[in-house]
PDB file of N, CA and C in Angstrom:
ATOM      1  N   UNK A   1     -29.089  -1.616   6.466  1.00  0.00           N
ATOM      2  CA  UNK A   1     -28.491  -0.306   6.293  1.00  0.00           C
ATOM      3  C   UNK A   1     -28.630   0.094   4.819  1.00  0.00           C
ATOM      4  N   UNK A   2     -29.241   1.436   4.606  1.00  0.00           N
ATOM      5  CA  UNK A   2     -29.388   1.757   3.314  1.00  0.00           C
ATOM      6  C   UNK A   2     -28.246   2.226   2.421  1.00  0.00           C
ATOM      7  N   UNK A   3     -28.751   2.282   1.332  1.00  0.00           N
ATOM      8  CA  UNK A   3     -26.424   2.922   0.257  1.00  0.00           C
ATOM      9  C   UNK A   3     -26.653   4.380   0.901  1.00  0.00           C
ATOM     10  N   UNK A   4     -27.337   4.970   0.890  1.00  0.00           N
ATOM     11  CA  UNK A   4     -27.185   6.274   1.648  1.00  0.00           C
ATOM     12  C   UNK A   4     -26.280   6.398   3.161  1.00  0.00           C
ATOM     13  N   UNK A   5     -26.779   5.290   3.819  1.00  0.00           N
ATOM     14  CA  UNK A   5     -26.267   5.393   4.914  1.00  0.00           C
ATOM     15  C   UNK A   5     -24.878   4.389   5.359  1.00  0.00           C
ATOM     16  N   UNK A   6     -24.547   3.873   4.397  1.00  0.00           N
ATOM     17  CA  UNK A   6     -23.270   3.042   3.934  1.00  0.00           C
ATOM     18  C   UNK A   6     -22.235   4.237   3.477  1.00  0.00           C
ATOM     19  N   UNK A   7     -22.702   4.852   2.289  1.00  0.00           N
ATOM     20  CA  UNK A   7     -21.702   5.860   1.459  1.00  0.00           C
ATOM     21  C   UNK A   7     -21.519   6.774   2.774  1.00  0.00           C
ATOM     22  N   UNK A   8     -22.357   6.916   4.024  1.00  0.00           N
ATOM     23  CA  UNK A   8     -21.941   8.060   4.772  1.00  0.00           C
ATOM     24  C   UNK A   8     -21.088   7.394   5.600  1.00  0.00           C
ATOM     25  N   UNK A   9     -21.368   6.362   5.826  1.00  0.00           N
ATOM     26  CA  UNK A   9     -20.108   5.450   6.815  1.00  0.00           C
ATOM     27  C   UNK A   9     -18.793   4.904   6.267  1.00  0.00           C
ATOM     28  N   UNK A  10     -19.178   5.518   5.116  1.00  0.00           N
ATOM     29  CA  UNK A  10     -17.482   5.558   4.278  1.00  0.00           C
ATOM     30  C   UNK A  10     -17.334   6.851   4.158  1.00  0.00           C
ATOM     31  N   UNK A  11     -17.902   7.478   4.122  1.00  0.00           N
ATOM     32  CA  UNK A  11     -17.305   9.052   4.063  1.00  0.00           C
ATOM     33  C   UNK A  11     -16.258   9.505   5.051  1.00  0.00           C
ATOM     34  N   UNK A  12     -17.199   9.216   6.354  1.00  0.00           N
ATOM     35  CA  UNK A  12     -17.122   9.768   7.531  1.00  0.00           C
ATOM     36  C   UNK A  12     -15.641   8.636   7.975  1.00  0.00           C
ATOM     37  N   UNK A  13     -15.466   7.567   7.638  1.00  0.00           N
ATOM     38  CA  UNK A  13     -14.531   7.112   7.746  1.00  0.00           C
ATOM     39  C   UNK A  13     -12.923   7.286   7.129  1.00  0.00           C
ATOM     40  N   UNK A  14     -13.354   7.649   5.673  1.00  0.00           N
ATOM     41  CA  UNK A  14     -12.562   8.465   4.548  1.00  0.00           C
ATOM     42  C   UNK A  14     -11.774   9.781   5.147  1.00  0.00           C
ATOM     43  N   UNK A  15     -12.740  10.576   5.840  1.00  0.00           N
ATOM     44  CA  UNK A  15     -12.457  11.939   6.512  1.00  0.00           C
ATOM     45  C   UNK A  15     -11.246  11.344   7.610  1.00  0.00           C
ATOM     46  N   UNK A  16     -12.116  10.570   8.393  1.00  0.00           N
ATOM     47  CA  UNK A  16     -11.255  10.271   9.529  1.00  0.00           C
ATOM     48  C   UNK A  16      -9.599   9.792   9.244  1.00  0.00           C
ATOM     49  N   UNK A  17      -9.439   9.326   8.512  1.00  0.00           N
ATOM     50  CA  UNK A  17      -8.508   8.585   7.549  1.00  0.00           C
ATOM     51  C   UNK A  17      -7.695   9.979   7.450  1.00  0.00           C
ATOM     52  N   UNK A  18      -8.037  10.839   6.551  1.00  0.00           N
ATOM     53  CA  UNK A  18      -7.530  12.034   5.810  1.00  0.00           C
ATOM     54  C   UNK A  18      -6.795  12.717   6.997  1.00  0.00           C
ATOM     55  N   UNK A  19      -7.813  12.617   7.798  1.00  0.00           N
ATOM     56  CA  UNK A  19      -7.440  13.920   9.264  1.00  0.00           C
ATOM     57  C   UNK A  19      -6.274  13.496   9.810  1.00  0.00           C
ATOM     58  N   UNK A  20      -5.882  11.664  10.172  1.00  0.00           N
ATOM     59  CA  UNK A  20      -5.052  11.412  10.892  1.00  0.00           C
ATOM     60  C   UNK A  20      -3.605  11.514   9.571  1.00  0.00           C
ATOM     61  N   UNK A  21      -4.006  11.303   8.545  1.00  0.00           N
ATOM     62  CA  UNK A  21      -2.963  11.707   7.600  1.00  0.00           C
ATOM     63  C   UNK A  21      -2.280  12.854   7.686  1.00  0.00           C
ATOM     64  N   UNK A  22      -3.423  14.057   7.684  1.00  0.00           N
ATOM     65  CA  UNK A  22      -2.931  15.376   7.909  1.00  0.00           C
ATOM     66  C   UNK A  22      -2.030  15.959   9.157  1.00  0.00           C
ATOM     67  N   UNK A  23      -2.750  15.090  10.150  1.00  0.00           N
ATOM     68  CA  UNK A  23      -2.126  16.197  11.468  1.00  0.00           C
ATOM     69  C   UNK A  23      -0.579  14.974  11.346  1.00  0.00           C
ATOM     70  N   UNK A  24      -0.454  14.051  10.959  1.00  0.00           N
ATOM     71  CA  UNK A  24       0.707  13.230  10.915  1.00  0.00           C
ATOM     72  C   UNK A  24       2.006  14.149   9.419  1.00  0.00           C
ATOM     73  N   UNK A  25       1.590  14.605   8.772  1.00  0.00           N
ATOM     74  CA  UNK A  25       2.242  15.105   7.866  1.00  0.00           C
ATOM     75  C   UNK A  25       2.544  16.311   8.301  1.00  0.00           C
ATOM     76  N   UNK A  26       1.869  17.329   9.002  1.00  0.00           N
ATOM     77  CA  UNK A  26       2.119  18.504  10.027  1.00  0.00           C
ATOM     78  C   UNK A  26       3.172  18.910  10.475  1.00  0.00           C
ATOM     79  N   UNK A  27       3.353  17.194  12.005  1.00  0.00           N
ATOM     80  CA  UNK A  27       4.201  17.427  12.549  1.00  0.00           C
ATOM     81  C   UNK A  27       6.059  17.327  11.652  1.00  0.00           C
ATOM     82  N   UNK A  28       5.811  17.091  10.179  1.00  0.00           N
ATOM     83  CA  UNK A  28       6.822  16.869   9.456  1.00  0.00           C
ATOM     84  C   UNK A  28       6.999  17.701   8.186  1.00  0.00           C
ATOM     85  N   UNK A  29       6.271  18.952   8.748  1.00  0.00           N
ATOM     86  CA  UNK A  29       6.027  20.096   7.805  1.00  0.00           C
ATOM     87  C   UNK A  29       5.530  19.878   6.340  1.00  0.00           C
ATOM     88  N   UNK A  30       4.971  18.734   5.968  1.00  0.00           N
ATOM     89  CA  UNK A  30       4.511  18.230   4.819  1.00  0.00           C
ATOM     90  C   UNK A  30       5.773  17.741   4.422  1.00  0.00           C
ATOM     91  N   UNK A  31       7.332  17.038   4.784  1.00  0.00           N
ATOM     92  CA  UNK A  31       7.920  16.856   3.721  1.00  0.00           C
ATOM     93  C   UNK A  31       8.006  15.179   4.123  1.00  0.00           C
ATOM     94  N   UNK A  32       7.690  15.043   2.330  1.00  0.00           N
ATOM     95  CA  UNK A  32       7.435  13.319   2.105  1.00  0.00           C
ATOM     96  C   UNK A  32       8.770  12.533   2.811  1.00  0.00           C
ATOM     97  N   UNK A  33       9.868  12.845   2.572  1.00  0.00           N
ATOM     98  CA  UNK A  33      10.946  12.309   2.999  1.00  0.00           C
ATOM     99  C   UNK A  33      10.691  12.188   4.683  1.00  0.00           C
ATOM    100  N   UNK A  34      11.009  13.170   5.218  1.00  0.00           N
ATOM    101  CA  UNK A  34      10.962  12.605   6.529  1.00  0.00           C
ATOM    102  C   UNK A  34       9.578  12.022   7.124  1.00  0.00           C
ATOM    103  N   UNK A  35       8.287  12.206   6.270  1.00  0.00           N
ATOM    104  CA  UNK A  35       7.381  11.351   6.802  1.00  0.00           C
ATOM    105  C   UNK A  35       7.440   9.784   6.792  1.00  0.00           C
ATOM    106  N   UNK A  36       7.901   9.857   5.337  1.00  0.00           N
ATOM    107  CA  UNK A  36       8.063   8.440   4.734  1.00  0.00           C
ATOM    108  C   UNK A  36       9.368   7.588   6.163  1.00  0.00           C
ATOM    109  N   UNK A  37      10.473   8.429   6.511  1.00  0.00           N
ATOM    110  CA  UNK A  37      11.263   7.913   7.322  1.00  0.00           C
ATOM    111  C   UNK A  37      10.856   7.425   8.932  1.00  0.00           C
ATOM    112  N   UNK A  38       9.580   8.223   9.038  1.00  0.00           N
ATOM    113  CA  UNK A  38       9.005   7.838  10.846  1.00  0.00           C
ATOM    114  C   UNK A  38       7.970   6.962  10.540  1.00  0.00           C
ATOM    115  N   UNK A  39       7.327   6.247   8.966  1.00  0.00           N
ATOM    116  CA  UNK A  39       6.401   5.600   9.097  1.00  0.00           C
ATOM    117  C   UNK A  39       7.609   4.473   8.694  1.00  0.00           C
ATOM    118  N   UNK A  40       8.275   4.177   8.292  1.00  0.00           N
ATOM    119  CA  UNK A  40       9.375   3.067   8.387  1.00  0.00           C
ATOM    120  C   UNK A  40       9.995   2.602  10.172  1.00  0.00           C
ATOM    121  N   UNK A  41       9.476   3.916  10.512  1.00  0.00           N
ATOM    122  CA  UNK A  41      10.017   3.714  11.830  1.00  0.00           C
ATOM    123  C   UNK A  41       9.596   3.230  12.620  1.00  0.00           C
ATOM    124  N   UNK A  42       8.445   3.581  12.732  1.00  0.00           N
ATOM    125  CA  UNK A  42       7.396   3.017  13.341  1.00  0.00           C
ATOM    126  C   UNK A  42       7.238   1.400  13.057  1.00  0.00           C
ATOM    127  N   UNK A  43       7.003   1.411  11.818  1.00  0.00           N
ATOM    128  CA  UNK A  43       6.962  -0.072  11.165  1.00  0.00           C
ATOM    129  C   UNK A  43       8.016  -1.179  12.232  1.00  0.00           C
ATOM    130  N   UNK A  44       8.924  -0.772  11.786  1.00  0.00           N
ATOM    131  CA  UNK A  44      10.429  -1.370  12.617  1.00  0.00           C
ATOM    132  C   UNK A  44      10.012  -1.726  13.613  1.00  0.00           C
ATOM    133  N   UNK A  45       9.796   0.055  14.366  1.00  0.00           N
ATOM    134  CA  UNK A  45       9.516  -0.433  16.073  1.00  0.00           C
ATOM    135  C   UNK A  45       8.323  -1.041  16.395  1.00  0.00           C
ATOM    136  N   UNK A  46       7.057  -1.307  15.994  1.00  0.00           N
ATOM    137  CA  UNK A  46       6.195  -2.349  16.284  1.00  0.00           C
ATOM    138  C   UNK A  46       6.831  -3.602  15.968  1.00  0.00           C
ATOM    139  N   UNK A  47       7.295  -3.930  14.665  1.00  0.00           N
ATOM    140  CA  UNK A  47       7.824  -5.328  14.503  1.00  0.00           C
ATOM    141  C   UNK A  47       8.888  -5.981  15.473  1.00  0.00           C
ATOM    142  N   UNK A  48       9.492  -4.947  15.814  1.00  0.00           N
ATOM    143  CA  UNK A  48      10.501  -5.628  17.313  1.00  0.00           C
ATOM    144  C   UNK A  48       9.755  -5.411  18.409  1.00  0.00           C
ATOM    145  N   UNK A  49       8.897  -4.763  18.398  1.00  0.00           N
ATOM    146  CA  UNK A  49       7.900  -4.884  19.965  1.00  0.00           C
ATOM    147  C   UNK A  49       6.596  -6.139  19.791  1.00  0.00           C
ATOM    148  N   UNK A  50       6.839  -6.925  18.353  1.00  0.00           N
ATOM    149  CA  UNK A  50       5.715  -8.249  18.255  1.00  0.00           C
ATOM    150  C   UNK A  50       4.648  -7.864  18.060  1.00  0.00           C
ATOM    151  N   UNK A  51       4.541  -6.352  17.901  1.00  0.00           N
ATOM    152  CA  UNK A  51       2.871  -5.332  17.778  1.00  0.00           C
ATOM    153  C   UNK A  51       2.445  -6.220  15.926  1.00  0.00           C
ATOM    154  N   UNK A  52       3.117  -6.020  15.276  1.00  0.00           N
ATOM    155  CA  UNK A  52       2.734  -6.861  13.988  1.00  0.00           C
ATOM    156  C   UNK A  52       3.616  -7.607  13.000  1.00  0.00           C
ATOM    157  N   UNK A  53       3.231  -8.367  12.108  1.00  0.00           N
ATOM    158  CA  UNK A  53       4.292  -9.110  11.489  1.00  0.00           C
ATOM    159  C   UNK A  53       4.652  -8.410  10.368  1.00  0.00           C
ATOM    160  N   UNK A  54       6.013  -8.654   9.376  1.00  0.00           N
ATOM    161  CA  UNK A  54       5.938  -7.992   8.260  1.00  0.00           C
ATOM    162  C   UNK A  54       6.337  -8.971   7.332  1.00  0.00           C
ATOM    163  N   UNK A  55       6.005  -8.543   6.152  1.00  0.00           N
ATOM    164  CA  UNK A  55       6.301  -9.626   4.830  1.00  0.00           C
ATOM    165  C   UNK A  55       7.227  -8.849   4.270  1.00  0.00           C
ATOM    166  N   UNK A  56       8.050  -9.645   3.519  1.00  0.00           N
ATOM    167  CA  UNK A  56       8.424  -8.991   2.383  1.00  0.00           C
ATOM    168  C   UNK A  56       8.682 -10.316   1.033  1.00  0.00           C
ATOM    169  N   UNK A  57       8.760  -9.295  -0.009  1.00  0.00           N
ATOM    170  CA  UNK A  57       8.532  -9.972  -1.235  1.00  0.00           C
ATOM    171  C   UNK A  57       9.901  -9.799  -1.986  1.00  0.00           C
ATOM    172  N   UNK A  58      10.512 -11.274  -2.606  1.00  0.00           N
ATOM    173  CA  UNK A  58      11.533 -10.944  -2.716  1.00  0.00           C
ATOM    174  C   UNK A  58      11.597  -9.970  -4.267  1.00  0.00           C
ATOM    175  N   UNK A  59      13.188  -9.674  -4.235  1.00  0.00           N
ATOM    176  CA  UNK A  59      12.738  -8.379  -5.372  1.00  0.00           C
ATOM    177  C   UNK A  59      12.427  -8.814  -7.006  1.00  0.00           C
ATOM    178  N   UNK A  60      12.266  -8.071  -7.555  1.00  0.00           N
ATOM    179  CA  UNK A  60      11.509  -8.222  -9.061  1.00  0.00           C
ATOM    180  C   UNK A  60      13.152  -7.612  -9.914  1.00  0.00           C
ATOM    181  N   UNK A  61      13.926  -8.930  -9.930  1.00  0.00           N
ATOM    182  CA  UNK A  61      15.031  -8.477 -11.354  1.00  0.00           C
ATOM    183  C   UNK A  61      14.473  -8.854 -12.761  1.00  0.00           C
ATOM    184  N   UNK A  62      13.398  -8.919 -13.234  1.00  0.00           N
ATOM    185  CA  UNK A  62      12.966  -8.593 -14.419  1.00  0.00           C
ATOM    186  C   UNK A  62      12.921  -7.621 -14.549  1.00  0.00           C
ATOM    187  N   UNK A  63      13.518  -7.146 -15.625  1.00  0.00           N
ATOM    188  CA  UNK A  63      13.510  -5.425 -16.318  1.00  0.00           C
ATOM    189  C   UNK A  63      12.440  -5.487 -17.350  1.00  0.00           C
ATOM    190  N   UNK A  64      11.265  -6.070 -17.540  1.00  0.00           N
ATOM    191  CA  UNK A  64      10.478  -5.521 -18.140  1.00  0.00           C
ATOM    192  C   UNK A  64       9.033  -6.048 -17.141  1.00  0.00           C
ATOM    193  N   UNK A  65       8.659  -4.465 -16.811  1.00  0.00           N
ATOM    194  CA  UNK A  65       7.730  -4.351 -16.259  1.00  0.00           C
ATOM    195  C   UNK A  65       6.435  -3.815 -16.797  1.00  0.00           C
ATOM    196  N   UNK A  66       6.679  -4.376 -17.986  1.00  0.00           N
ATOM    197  CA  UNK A  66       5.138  -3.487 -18.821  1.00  0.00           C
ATOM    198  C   UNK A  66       3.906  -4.684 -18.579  1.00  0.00           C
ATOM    199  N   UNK A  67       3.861  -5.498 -18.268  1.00  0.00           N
ATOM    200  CA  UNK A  67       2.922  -6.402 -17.867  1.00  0.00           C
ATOM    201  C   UNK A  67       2.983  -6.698 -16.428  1.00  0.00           C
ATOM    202  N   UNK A  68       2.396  -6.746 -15.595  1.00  0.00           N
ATOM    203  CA  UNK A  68       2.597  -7.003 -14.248  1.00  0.00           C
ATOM    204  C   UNK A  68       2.243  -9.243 -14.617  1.00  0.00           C
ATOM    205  N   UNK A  69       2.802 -10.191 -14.033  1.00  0.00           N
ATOM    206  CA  UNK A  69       2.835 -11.279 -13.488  1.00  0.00           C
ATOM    207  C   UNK A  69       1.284 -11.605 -12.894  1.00  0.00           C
ATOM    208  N   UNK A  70       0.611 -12.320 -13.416  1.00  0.00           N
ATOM    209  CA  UNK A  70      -0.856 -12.335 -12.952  1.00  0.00           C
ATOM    210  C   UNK A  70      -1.919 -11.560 -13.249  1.00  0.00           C
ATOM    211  N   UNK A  71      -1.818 -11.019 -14.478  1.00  0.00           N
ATOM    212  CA  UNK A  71      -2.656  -9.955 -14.970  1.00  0.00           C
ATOM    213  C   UNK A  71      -3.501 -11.174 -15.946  1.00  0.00           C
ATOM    214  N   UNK A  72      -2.275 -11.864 -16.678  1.00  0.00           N
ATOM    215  CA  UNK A  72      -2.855 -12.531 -18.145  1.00  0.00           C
ATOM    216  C   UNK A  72      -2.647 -13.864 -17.491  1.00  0.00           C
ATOM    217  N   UNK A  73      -2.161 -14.175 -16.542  1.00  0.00           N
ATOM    218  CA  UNK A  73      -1.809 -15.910 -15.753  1.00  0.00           C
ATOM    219  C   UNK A  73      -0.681 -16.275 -16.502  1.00  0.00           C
ATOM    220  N   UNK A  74       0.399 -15.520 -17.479  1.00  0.00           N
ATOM    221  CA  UNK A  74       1.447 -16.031 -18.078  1.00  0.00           C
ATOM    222  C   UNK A  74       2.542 -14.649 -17.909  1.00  0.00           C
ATOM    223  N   UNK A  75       4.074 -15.359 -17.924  1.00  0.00           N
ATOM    224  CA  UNK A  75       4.703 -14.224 -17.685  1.00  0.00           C
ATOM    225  C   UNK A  75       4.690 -13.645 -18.750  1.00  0.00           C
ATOM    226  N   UNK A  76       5.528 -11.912 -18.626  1.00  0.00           N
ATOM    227  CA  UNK A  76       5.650 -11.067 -20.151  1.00  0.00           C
ATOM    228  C   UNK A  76       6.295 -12.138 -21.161  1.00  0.00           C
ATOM    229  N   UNK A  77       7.455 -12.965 -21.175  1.00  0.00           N
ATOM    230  CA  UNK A  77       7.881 -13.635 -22.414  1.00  0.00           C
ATOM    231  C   UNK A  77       6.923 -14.549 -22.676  1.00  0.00           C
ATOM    232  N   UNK A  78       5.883 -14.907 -22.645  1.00  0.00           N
ATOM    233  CA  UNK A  78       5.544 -16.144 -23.086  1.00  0.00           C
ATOM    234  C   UNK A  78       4.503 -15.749 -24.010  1.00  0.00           C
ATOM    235  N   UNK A  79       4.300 -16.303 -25.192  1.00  0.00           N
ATOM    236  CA  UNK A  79       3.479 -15.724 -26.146  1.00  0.00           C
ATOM    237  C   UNK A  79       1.713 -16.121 -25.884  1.00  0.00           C
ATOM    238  N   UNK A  80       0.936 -15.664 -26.303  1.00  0.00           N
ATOM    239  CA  UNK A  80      -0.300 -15.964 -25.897  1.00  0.00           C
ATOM    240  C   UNK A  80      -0.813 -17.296 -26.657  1.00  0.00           C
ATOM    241  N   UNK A  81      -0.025 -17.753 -27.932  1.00  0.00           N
ATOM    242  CA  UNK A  81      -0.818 -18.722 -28.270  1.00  0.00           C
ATOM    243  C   UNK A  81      -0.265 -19.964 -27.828  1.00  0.00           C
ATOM    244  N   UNK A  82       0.701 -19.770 -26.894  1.00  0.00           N
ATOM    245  CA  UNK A  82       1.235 -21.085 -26.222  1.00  0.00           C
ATOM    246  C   UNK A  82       0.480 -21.200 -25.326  1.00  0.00           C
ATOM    247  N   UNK A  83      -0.058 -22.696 -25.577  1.00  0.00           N
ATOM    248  CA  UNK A  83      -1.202 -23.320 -24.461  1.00  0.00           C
ATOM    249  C   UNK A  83      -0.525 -23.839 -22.848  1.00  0.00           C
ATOM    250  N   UNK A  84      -1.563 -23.723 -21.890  1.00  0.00           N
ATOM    251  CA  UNK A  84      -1.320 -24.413 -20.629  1.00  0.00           C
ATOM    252  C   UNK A  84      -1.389 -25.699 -20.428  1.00  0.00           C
TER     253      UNK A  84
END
């Protein structure tokens, strides 16, 4: 398959993507809030119907988030010239 005909099978997939976004935001007059509330919902109700699993991550009480954890392989306090 050529990049021509790759970039179109991402396009055309991209679109498809967009469309089901759109007519889903529609039925919720574009407002983020209640979309955001039926895709939680949904979420829910597959996970009690065994349709998929969900993770969650426990929460982040570090208040300094100017480095994300795995960017540099050391957390924000630790200085860079301290060796591993």
């Amino acid at each position: 398959m050529s990049k021509e005909q790759v970039n179109q099978r991402e396009d055309s997939i991209i679109a498809e993507v967009r469309e089901a976004r759109d007519v889903h935001a529609q039925k919720f007059n574009y407002d983020v809030d209640a979309i955001v509330a039926d895709l939680i919902e949904q979420q829910e109700r597959r996970a009690a119907e065994g349709g998929c699993k969900l993770v969650s991550f426990p929460e982040d009480d570090d208040d300094d988030d100017t480095i994300p954890f795995g960017v540099t392989g050391k957390k924000p306090d630790q200085s860079a010239t301290e060796s591993s």
